[in-house]
C-alpha atoms as a PDB file:
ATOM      1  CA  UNK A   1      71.462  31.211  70.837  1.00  0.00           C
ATOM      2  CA  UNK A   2      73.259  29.144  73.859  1.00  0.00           C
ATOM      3  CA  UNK A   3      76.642  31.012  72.000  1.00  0.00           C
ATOM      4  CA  UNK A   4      75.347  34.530  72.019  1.00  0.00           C
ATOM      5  CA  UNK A   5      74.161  34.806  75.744  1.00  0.00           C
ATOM      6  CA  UNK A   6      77.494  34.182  77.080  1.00  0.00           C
ATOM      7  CA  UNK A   7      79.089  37.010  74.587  1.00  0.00           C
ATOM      8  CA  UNK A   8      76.439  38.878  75.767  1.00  0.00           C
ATOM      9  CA  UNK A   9      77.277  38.713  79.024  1.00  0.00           C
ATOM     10  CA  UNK A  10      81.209  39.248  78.280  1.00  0.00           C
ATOM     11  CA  UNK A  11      80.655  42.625  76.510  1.00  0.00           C
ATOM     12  CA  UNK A  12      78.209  43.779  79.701  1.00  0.00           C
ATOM     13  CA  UNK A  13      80.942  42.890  82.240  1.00  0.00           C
ATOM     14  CA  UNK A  14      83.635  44.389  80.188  1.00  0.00           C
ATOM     15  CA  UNK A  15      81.895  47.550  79.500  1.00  0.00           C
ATOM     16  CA  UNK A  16      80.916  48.120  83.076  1.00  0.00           C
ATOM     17  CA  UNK A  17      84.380  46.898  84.666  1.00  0.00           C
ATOM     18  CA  UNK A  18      86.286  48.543  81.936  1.00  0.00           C
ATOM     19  CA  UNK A  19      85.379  52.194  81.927  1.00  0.00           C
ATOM     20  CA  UNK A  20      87.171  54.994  83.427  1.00  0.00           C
ATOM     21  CA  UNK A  21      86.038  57.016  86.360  1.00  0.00           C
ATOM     22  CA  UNK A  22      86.740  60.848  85.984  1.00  0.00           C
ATOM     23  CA  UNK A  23      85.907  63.112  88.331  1.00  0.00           C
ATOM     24  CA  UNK A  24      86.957  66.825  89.416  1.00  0.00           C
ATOM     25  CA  UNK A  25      86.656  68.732  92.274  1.00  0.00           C
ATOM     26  CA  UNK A  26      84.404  71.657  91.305  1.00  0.00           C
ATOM     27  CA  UNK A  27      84.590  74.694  93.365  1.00  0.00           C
ATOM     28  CA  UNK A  28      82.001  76.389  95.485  1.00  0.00           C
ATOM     29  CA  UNK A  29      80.077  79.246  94.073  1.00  0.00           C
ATOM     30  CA  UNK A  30      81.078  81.884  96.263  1.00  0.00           C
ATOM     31  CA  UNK A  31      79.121  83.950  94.429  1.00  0.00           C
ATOM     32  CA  UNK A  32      81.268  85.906  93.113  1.00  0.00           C
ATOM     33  CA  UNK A  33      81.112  87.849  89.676  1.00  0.00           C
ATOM     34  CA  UNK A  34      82.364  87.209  86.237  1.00  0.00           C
ATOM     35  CA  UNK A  35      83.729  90.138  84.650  1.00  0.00           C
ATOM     36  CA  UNK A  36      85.308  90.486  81.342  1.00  0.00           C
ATOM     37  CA  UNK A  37      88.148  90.850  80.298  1.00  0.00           C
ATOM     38  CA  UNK A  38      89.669  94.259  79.223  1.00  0.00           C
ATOM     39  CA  UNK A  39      92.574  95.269  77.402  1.00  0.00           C
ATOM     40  CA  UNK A  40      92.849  99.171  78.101  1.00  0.00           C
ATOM     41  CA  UNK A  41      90.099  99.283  81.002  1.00  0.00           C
ATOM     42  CA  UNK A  42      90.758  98.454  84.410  1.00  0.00           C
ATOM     43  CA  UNK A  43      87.192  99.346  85.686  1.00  0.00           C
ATOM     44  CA  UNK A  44      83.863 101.941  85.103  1.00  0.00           C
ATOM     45  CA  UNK A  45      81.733 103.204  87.278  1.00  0.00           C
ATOM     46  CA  UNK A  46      78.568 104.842  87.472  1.00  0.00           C
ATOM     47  CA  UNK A  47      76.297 106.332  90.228  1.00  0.00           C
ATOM     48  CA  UNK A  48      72.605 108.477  90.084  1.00  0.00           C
ATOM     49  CA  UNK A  49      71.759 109.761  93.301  1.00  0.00           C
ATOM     50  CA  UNK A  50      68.363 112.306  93.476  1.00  0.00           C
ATOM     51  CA  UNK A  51      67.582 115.064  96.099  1.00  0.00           C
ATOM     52  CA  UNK A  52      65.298 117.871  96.474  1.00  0.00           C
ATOM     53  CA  UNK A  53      64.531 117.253  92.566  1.00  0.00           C
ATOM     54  CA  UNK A  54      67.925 117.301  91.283  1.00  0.00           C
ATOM     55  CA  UNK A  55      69.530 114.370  89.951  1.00  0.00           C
ATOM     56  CA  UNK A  56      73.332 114.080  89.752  1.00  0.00           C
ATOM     57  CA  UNK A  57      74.979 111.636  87.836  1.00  0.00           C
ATOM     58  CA  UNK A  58      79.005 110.581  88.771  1.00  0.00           C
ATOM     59  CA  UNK A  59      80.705 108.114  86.406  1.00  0.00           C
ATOM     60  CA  UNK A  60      84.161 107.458  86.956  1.00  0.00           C
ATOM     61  CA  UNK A  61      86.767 105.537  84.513  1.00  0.00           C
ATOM     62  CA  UNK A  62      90.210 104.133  85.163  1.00  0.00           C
ATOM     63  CA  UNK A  63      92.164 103.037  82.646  1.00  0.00           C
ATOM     64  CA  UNK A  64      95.539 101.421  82.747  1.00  0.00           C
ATOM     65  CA  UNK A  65      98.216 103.483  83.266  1.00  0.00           C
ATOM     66  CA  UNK A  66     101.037 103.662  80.997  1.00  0.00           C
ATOM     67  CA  UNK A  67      98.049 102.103  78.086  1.00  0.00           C
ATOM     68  CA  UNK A  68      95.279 104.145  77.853  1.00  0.00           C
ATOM     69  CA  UNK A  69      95.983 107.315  76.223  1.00  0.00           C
ATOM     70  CA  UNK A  70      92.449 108.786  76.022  1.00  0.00           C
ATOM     71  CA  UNK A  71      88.802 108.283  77.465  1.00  0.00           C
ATOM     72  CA  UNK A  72      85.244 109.103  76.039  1.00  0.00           C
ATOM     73  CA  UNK A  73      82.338 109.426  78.451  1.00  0.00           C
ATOM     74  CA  UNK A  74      78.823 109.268  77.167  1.00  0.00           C
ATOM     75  CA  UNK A  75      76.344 109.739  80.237  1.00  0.00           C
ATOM     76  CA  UNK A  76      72.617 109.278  79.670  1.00  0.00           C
ATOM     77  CA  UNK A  77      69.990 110.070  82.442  1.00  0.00           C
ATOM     78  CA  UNK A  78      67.202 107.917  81.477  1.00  0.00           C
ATOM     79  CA  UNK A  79      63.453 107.407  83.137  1.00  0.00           C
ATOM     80  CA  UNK A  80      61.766 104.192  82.826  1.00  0.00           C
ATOM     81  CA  UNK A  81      58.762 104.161  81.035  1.00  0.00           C
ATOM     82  CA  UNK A  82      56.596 100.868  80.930  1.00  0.00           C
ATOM     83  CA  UNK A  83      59.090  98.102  80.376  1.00  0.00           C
ATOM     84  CA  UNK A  84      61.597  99.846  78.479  1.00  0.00           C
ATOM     85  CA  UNK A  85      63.637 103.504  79.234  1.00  0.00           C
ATOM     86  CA  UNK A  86      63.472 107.066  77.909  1.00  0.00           C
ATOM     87  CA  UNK A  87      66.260 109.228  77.504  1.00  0.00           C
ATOM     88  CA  UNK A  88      66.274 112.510  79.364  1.00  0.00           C
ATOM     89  CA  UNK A  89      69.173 113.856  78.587  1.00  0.00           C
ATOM     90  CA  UNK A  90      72.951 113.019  77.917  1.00  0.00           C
ATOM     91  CA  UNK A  91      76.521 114.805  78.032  1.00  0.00           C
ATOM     92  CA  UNK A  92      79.680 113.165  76.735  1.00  0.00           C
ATOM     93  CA  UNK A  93      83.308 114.580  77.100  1.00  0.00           C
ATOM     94  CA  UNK A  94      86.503 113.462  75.990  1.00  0.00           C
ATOM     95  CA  UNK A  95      89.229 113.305  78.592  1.00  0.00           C
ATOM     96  CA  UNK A  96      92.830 112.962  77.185  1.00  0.00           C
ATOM     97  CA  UNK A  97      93.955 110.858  80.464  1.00  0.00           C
ATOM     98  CA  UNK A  98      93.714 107.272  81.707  1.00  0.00           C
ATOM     99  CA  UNK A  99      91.687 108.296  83.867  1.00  0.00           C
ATOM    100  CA  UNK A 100      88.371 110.301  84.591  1.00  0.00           C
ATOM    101  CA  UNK A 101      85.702 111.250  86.958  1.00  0.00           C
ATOM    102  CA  UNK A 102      82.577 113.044  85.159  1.00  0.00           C
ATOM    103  CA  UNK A 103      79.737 114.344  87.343  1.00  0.00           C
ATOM    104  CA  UNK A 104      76.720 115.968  85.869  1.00  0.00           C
ATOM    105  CA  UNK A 105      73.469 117.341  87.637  1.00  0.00           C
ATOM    106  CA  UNK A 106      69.449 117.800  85.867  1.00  0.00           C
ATOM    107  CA  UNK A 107      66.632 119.177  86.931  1.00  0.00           C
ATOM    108  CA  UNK A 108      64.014 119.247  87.702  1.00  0.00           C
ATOM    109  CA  UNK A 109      63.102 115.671  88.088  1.00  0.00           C
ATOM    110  CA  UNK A 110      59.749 114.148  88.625  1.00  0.00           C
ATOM    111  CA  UNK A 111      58.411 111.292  89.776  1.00  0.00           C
ATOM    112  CA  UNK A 112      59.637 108.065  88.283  1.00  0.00           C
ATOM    113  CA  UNK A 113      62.749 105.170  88.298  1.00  0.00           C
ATOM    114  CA  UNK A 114      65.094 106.552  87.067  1.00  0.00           C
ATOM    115  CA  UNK A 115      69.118 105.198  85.650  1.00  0.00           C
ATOM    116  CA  UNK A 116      72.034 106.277  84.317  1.00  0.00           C
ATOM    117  CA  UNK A 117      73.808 104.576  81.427  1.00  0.00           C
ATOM    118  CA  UNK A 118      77.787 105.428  81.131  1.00  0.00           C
ATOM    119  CA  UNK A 119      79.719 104.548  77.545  1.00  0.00           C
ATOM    120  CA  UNK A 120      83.334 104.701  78.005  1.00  0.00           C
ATOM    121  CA  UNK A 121      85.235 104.318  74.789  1.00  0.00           C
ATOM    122  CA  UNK A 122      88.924 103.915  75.898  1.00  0.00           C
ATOM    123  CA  UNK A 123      91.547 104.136  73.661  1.00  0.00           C
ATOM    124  CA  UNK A 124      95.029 102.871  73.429  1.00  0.00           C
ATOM    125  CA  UNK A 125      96.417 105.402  70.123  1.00  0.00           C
ATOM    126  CA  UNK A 126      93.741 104.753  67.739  1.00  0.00           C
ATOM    127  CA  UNK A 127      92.411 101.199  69.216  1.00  0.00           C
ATOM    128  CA  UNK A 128      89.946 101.562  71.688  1.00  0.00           C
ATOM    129  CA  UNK A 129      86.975  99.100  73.515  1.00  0.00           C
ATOM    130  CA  UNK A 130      83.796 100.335  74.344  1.00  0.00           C
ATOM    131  CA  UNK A 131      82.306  99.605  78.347  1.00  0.00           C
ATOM    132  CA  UNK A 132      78.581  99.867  78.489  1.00  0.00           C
ATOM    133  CA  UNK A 133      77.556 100.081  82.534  1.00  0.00           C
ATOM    134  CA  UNK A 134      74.336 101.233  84.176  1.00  0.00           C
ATOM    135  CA  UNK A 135      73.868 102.806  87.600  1.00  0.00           C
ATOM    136  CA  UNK A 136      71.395 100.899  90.282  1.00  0.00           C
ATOM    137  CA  UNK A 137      68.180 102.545  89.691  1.00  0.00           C
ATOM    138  CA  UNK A 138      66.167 104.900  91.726  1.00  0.00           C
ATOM    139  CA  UNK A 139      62.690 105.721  92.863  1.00  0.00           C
ATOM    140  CA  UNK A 140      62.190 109.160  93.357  1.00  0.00           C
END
């Protein structure tokens, strides 16, 4: 027993003495967001504004230039209903750009919250990526 304590004690000073310190600076969170990562898609965009009963829907799509060869815009108007959200109505077009800004209008419109969801399949050739982005919604 009198041999053991003192090994003891070696292994606890040698364990706390010998261990490495790491540490990192971490940076602030600005508060910024994480976006991903894209390989024909530089950035999509979709808005819902409602007046006087109308609703009109903008989304807008930018490819790359030189990359994306063709876009396809699904835009569904959508109403919230309970917890979950009811399609309206939708429109899609293809645009053979990099590039597109598509704008549609519905009415009438009643009361409600109301979105709009925008799919943007962007192709490079026959590869393309799919972008899923709502607008902020709004209480008419």
């Amino acid at each position: 027993m009198k041999k053991i304590v003192p090994i003891f004690m070696a292994c606890l000073v040698f364990c706390s003495v010998g261990g490495a310190t790491v540490s990192a600076a971490v940076p602030p969170d600005n508060g910024s967001v994480v976006s991903p990562c894209y390989l024909y898609t530089d950035s999509v965009n979709c808005n819902l504004t409602i007046s006087g009963g109308v609703a009109s829907c903008k989304s807008t799509v930018y490819g790359i230039s030189g990359t994306t060869t063709k876009i396809v815009v699904t835009q569904t108007l959508q109403v919230k209903d309970g917890m979950s959200w009811r399609k309206i109505t939708d429109w899609s077009k293809t645009f053979n750009s990099w590039y597109c800004s598509y704008p549609n209008s519905f009415s009438p419109i009643g009361s409600g919250t109301y979105r709009v969801k925008t799919v943007a399949k962007v192709y490079k050739g026959t590869s393309y990526e799919t972008v899923t982005v709502y607008s902020a919604e709004v209480l008419y």
